[in-house]
Every structure is written in structure tokens, then in C-alpha cells.
N, C-alpha and C. Protein backbone atom coordinates (compact mmCIF):
# COMPACT_ATOMS: atom_id res chain seq x y z
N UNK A 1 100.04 -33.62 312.04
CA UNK A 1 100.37 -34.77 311.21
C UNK A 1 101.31 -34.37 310.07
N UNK A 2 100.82 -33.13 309.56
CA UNK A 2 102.07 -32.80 308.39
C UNK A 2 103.20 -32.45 308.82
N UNK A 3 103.25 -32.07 310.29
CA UNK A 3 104.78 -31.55 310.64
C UNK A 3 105.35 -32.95 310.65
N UNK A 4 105.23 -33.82 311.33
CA UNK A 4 105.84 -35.21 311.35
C UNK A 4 106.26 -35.60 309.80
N UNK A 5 105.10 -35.70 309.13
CA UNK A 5 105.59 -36.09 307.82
C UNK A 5 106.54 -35.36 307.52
N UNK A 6 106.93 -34.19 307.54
CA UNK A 6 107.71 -33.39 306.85
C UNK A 6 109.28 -33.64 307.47
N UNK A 7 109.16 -33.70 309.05
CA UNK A 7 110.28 -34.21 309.74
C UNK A 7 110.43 -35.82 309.66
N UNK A 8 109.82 -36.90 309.16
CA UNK A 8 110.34 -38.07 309.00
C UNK A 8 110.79 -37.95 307.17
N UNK A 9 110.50 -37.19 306.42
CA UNK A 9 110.70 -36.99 305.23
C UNK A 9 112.35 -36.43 305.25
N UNK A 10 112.59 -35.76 306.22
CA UNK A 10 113.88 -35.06 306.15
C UNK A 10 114.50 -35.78 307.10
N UNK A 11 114.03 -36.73 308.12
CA UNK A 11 115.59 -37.77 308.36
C UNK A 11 115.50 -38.99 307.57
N UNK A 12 114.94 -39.28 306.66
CA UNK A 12 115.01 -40.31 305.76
C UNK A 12 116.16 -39.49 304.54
N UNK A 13 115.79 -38.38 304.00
CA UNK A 13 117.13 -37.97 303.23
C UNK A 13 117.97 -37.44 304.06
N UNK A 14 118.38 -37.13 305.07
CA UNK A 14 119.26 -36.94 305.56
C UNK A 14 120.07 -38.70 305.85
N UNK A 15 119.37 -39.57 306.07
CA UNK A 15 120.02 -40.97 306.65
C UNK A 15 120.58 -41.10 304.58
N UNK A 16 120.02 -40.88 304.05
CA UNK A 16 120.62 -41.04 302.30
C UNK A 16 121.53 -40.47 302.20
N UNK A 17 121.98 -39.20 303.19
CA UNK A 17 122.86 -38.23 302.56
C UNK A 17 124.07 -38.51 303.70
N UNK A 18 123.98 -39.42 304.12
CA UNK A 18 125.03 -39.67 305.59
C UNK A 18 126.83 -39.59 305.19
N UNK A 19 126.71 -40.38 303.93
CA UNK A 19 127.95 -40.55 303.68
C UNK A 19 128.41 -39.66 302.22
N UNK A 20 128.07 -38.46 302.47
CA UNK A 20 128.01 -37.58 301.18
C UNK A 20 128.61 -35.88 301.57
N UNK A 21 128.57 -35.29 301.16
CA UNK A 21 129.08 -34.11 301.10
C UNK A 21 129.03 -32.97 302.43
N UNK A 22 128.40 -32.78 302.86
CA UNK A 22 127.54 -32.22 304.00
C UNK A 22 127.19 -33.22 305.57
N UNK A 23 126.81 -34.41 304.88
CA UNK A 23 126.86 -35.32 306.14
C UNK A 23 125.32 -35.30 306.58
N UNK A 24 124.69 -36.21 307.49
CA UNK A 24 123.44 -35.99 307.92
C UNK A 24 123.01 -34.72 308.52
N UNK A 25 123.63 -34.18 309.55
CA UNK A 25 123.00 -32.70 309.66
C UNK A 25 123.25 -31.49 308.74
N UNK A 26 123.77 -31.51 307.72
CA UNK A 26 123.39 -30.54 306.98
C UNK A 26 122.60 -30.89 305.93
N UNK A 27 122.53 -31.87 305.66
CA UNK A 27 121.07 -32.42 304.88
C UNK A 27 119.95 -32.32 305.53
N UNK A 28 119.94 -33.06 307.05
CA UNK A 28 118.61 -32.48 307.68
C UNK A 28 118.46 -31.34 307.72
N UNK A 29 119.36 -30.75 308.34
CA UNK A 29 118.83 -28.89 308.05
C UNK A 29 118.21 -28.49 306.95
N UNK A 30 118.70 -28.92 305.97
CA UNK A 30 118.31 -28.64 304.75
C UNK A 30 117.12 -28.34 304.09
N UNK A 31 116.64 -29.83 304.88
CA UNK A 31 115.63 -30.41 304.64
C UNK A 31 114.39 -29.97 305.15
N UNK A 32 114.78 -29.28 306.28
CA UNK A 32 113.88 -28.72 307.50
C UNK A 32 113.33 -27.48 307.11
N UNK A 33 114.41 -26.57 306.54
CA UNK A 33 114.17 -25.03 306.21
C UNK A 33 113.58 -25.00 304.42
N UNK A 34 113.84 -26.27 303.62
CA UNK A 34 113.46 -25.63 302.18
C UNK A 34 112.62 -26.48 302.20
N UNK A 35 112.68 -28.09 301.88
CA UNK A 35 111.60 -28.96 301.91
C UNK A 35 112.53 -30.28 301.92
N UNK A 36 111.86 -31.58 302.00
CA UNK A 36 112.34 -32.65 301.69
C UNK A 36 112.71 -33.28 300.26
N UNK A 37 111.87 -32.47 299.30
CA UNK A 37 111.71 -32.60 298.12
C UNK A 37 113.56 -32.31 297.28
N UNK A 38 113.47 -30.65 297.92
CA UNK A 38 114.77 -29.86 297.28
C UNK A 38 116.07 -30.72 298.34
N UNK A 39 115.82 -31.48 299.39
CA UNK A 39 117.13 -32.10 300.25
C UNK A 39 117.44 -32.73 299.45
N UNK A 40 116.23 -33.97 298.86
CA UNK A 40 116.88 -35.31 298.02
C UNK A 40 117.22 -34.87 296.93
N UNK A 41 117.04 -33.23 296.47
CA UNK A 41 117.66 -33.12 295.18
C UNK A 41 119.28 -32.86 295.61
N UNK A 42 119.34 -32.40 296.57
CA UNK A 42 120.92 -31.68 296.98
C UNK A 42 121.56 -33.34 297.20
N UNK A 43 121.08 -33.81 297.73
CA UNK A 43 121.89 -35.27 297.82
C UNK A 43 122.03 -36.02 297.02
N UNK A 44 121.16 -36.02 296.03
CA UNK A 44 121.24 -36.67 294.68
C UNK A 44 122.67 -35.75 294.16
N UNK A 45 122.48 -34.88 293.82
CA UNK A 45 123.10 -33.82 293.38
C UNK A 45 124.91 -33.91 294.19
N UNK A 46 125.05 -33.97 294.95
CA UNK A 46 126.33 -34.26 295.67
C UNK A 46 127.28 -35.49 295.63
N UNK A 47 128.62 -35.21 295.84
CA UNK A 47 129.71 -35.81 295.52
C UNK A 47 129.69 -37.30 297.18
N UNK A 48 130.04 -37.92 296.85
CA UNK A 48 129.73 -38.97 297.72
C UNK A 48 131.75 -38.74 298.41
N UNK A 49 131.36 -38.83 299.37
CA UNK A 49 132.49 -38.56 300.29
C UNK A 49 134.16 -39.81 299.90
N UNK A 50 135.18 -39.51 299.74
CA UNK A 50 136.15 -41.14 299.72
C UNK A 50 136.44 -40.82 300.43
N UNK A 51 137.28 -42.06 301.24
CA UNK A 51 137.86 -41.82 302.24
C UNK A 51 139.30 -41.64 302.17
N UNK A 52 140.06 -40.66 302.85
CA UNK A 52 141.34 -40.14 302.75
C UNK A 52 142.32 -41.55 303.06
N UNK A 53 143.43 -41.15 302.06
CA UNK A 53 144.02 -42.44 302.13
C UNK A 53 145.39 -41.55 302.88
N UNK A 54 145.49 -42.45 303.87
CA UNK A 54 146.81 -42.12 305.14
C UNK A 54 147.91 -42.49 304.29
N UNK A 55 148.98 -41.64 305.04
CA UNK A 55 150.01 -40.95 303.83
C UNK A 55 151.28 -42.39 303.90
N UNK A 56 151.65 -42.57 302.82
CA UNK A 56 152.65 -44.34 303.13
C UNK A 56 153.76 -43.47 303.56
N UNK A 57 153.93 -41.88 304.16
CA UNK A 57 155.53 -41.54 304.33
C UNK A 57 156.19 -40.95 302.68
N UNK A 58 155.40 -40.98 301.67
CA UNK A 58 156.12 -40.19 300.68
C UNK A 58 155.31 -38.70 300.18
């Protein structure tokens, strides 16, 4: 039962961290090997991704 918790704990911050620095699998990883606790700090903690603006030719 705690492994589940621990693995629905880390794709819930990983689905938070989707559009952020790392992306969902390196947040899940993250999440997997230190805790869920220290993921949502790294995602809190991270730059939220923009999206590249295509070049007008200058």
C-alpha cells in the first residue's frame, strides 16, 4: 500500500511538473529515487518552460 502511495504521489508531481523544466519524466524520476515531498519542491522550485518563438527571418 505504501509503494502505491508513494508512486501515485510522484505522478501527481510529475503531471505538476509537465510543463516545466525537466518535463514529466524527470520529475517522476525524481520523485521515485528521493521522495515526492523533495519532487514538489524541485517543481515548485523550477523555471516554467516558454515557448520558443519561430524566427520572423531577422
Amino acid at each position: 500500500m505504501l509503494i502505491a502511495l508513494w508512486i501515485l504521489s510522484s505522478l501527481i508531481v510529475a503531471v505538476i511538473g509537465m510543463n516545466r523544466k525537466f518535463g514529466f519524466w524527470g520529475y517522476f524520476f525524481a520523485s521515485i529515487l528521493l521522495t515526492p515531498a523533495i519532487g514538489l519542491i524541485l517543481v515548485l522550485a523550477s523555471d516554467v518552460n516558454k515557448p520558443e518563438k519561430k524566427g520572423t527571418g531577422r
